[in-house]
C-alpha atoms as a PDB file:
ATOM      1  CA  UNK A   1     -51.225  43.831   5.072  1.00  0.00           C
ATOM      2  CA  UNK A   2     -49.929  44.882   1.495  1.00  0.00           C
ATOM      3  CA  UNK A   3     -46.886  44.007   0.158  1.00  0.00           C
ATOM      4  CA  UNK A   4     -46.211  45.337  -3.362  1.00  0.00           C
ATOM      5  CA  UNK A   5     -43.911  44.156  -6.077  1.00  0.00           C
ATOM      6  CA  UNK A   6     -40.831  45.202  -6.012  1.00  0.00           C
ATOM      7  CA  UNK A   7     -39.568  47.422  -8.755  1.00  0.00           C
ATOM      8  CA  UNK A   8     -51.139  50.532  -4.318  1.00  0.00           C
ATOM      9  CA  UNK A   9     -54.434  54.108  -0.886  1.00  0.00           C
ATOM     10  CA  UNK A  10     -54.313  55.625   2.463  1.00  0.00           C
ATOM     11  CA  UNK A  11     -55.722  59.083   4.175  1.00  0.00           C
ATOM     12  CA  UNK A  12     -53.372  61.559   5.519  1.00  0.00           C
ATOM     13  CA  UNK A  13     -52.525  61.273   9.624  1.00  0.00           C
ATOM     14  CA  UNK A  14     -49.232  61.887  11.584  1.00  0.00           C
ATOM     15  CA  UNK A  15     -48.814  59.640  14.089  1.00  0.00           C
ATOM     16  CA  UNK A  16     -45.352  57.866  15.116  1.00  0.00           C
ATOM     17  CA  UNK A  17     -44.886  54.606  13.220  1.00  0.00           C
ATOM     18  CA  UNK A  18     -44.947  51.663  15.360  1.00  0.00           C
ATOM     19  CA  UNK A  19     -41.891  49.893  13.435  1.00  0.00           C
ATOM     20  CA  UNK A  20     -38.440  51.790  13.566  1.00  0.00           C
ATOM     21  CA  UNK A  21     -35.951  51.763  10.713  1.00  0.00           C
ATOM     22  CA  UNK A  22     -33.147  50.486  13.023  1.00  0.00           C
ATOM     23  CA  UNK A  23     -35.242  47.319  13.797  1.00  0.00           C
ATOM     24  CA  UNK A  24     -35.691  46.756   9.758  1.00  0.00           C
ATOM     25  CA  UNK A  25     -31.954  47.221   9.067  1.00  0.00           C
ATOM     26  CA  UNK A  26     -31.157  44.999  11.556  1.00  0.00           C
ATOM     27  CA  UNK A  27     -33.246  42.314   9.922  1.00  0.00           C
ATOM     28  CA  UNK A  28     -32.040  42.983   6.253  1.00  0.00           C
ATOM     29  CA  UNK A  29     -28.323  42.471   7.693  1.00  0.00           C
ATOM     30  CA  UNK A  30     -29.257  39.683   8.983  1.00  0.00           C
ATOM     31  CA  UNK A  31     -30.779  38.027   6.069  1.00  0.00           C
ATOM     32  CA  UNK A  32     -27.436  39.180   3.922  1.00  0.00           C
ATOM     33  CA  UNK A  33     -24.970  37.942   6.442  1.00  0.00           C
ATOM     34  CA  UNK A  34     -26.606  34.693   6.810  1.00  0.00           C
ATOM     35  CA  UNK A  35     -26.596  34.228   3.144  1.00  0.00           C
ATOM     36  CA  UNK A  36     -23.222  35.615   2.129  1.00  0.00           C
ATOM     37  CA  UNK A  37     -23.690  39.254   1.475  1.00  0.00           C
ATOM     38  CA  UNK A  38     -22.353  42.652   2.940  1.00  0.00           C
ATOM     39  CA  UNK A  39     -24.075  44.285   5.095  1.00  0.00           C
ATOM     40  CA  UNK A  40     -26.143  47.537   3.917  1.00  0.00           C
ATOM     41  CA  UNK A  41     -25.414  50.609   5.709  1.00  0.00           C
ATOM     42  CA  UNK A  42     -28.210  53.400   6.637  1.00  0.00           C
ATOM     43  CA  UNK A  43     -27.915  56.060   4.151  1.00  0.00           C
ATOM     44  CA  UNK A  44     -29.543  59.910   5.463  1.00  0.00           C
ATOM     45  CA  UNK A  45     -29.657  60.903   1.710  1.00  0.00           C
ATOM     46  CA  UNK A  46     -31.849  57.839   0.783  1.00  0.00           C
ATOM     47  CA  UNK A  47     -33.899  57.842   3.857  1.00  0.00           C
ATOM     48  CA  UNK A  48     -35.042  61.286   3.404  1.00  0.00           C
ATOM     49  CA  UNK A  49     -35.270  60.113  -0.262  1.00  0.00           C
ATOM     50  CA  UNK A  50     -37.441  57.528   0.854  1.00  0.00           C
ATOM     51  CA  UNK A  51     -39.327  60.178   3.455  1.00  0.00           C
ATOM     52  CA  UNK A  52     -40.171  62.270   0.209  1.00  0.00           C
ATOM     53  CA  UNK A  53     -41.995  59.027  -1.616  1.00  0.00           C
ATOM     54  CA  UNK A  54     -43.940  58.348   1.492  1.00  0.00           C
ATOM     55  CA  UNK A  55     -45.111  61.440   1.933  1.00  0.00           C
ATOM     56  CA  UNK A  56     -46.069  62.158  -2.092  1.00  0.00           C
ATOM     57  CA  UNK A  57     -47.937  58.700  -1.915  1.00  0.00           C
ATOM     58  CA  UNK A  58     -49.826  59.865   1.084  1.00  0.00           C
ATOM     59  CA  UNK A  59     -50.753  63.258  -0.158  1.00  0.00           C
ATOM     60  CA  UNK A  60     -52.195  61.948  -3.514  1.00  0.00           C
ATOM     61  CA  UNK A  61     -53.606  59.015  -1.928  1.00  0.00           C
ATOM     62  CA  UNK A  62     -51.527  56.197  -3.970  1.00  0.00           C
ATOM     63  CA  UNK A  63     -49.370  52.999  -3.366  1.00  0.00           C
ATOM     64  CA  UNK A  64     -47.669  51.992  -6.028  1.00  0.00           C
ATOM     65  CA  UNK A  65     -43.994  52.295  -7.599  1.00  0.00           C
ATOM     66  CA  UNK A  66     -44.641  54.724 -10.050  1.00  0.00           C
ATOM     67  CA  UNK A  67     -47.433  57.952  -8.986  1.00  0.00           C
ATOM     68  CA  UNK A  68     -50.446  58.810 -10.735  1.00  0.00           C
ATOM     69  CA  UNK A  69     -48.218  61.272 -12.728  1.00  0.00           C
ATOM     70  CA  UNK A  70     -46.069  58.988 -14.073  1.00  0.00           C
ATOM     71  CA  UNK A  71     -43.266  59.932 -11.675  1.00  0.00           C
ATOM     72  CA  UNK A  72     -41.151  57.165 -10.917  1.00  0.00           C
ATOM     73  CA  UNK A  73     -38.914  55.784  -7.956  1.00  0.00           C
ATOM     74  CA  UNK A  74     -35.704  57.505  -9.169  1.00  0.00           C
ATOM     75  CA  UNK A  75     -37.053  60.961  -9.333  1.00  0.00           C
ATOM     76  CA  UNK A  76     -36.947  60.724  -5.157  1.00  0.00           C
ATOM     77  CA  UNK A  77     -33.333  59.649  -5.098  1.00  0.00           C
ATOM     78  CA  UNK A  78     -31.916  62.274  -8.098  1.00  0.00           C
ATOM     79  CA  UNK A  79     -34.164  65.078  -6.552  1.00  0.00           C
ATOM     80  CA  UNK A  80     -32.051  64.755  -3.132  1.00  0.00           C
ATOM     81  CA  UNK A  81     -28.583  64.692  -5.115  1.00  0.00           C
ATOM     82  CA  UNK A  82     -28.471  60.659  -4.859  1.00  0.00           C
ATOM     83  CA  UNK A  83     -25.991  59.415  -8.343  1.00  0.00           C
ATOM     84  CA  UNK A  84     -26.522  56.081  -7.949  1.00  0.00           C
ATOM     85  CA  UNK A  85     -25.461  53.616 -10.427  1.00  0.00           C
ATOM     86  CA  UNK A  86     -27.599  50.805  -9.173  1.00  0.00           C
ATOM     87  CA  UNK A  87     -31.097  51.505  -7.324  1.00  0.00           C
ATOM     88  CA  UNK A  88     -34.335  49.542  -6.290  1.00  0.00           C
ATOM     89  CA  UNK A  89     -37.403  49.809  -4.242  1.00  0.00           C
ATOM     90  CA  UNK A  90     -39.703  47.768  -2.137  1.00  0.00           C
ATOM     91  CA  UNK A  91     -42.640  49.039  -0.946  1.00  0.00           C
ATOM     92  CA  UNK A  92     -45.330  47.605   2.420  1.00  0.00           C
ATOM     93  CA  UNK A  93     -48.323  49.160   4.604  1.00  0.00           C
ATOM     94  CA  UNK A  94     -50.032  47.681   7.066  1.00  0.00           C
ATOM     95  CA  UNK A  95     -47.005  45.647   9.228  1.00  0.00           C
ATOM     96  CA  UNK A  96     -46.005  46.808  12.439  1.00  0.00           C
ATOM     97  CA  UNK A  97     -43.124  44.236  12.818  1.00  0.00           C
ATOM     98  CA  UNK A  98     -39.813  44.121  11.483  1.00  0.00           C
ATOM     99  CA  UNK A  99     -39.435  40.496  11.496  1.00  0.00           C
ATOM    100  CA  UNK A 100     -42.903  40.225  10.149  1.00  0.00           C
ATOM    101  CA  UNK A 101     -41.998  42.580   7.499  1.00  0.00           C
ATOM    102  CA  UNK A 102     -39.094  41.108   6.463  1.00  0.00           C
ATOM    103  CA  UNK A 103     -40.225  37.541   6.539  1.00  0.00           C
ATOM    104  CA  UNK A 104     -43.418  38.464   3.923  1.00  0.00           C
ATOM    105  CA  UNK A 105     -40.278  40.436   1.692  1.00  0.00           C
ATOM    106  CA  UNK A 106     -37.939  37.285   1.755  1.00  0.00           C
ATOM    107  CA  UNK A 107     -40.983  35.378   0.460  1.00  0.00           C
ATOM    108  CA  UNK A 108     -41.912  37.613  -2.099  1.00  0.00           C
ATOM    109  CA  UNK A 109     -39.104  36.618  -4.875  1.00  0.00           C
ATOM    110  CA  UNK A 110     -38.874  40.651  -6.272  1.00  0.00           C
ATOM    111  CA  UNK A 111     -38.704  41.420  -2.803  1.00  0.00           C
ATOM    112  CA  UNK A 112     -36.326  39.282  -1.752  1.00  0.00           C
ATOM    113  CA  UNK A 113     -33.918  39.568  -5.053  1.00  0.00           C
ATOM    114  CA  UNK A 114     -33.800  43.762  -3.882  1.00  0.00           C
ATOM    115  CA  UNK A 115     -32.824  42.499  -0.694  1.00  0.00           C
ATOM    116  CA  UNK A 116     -29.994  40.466  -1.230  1.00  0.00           C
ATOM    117  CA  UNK A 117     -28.724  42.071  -4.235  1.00  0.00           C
ATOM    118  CA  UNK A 118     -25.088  42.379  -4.410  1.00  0.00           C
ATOM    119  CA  UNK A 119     -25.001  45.420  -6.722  1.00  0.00           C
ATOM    120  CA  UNK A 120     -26.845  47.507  -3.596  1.00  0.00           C
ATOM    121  CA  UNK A 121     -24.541  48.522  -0.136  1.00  0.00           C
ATOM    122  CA  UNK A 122     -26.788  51.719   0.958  1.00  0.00           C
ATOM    123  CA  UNK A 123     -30.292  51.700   2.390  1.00  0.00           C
ATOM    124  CA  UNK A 124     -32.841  54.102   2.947  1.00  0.00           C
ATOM    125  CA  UNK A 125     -35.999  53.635   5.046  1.00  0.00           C
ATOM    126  CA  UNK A 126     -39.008  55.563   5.539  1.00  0.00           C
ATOM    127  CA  UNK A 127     -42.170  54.581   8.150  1.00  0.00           C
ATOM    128  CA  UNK A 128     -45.172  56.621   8.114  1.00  0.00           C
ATOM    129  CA  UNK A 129     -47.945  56.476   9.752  1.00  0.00           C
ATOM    130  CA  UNK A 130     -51.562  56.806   7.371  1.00  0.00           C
ATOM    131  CA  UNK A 131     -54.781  56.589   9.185  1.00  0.00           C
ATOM    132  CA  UNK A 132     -54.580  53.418  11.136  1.00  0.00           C
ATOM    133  CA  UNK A 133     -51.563  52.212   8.937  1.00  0.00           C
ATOM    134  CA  UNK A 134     -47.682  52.429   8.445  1.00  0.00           C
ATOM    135  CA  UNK A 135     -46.528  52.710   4.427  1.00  0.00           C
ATOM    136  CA  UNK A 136     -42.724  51.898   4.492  1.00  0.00           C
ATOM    137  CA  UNK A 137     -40.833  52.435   2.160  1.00  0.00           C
ATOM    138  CA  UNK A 138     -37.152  51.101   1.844  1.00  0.00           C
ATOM    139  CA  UNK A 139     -34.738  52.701  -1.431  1.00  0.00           C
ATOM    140  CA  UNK A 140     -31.654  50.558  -2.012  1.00  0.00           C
ATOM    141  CA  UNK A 141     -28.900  52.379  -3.761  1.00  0.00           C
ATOM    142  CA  UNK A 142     -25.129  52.041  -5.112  1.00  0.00           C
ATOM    143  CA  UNK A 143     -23.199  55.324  -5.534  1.00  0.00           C
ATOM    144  CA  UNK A 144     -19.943  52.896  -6.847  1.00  0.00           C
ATOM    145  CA  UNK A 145     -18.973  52.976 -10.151  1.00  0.00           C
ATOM    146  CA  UNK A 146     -20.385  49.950 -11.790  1.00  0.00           C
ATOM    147  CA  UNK A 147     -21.078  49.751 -15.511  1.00  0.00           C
ATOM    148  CA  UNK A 148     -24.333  49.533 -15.487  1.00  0.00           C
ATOM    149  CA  UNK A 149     -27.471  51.291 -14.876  1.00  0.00           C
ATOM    150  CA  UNK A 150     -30.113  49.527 -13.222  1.00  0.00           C
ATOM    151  CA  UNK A 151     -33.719  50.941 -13.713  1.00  0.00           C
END
């Protein structure tokens, strides 16, 4: 399984994910609540967001943060009309389980700081299925008008 830092390959195939982006907001919730935080709501705009990052790493056969071009996690959220005034990304392959998924992220401390951030309250998810393996990617965002810019 490959966790990657939070803010790299896989062949192109369309089958369903086995891990469902209900089951990984549940967790993240859960991990807020129990340590103090609000809970993150499912955001359409960032999902899709998220959908559009999936698929570009798929079709140019990369896993990282930023593309072999250079473009970088924030061109997703502007390109679907997302302001956001805070934003992050964490990014996984291989995991089929949202617990297991968001045990490894709650270990991982760049993970984990994404996760419980208290500048975030919107999540988007995306699960696709590469080959024999699911990419996820999750997009937290903040369309409230904070002072600062987080990049």
């Amino acid at each position: 399984m490959l966790l990657l830092c939070a803010i790299a390959a896989g062949s192109i195939g369309f089958s369903k994910p086995s891990i469902s982006s209900q089951a990984i907001l549940d967790e993240v919730n859960q991990d807020r609540m129990q340590l103090g935080f609000s809970q993150l709501s499912l955001s359409p705009t960032l999902s899709l967001a998220a959908y559009s990052k999936a698929q570009d790493m798929i079709a140019n056969d990369y896993f990282a943060h930023i593309s072999p071009s250079g473009v970088k996690p924030w061109h997703w959220f502007r390109a679907l009309g997302y302001a956001y005034t805070y934003a992050g990304e964490n990014l996984a392959a291989g995991y089929t389980n949202a617990s297991e998924l968001e045990e490894s992220w709650m270990n991982s401390p760049p993970h984990r700081a994404n996760i419980l951030s208290p500048f975030y309250d919107e999540l988007g998810l995306a699960m696709v299925a590469s080959g024999d393996t699911t990419l996820v990617v999750q997009f937290f965002g903040s369309r409230n008008n904070r002072v600062s810019l987080r990049e």
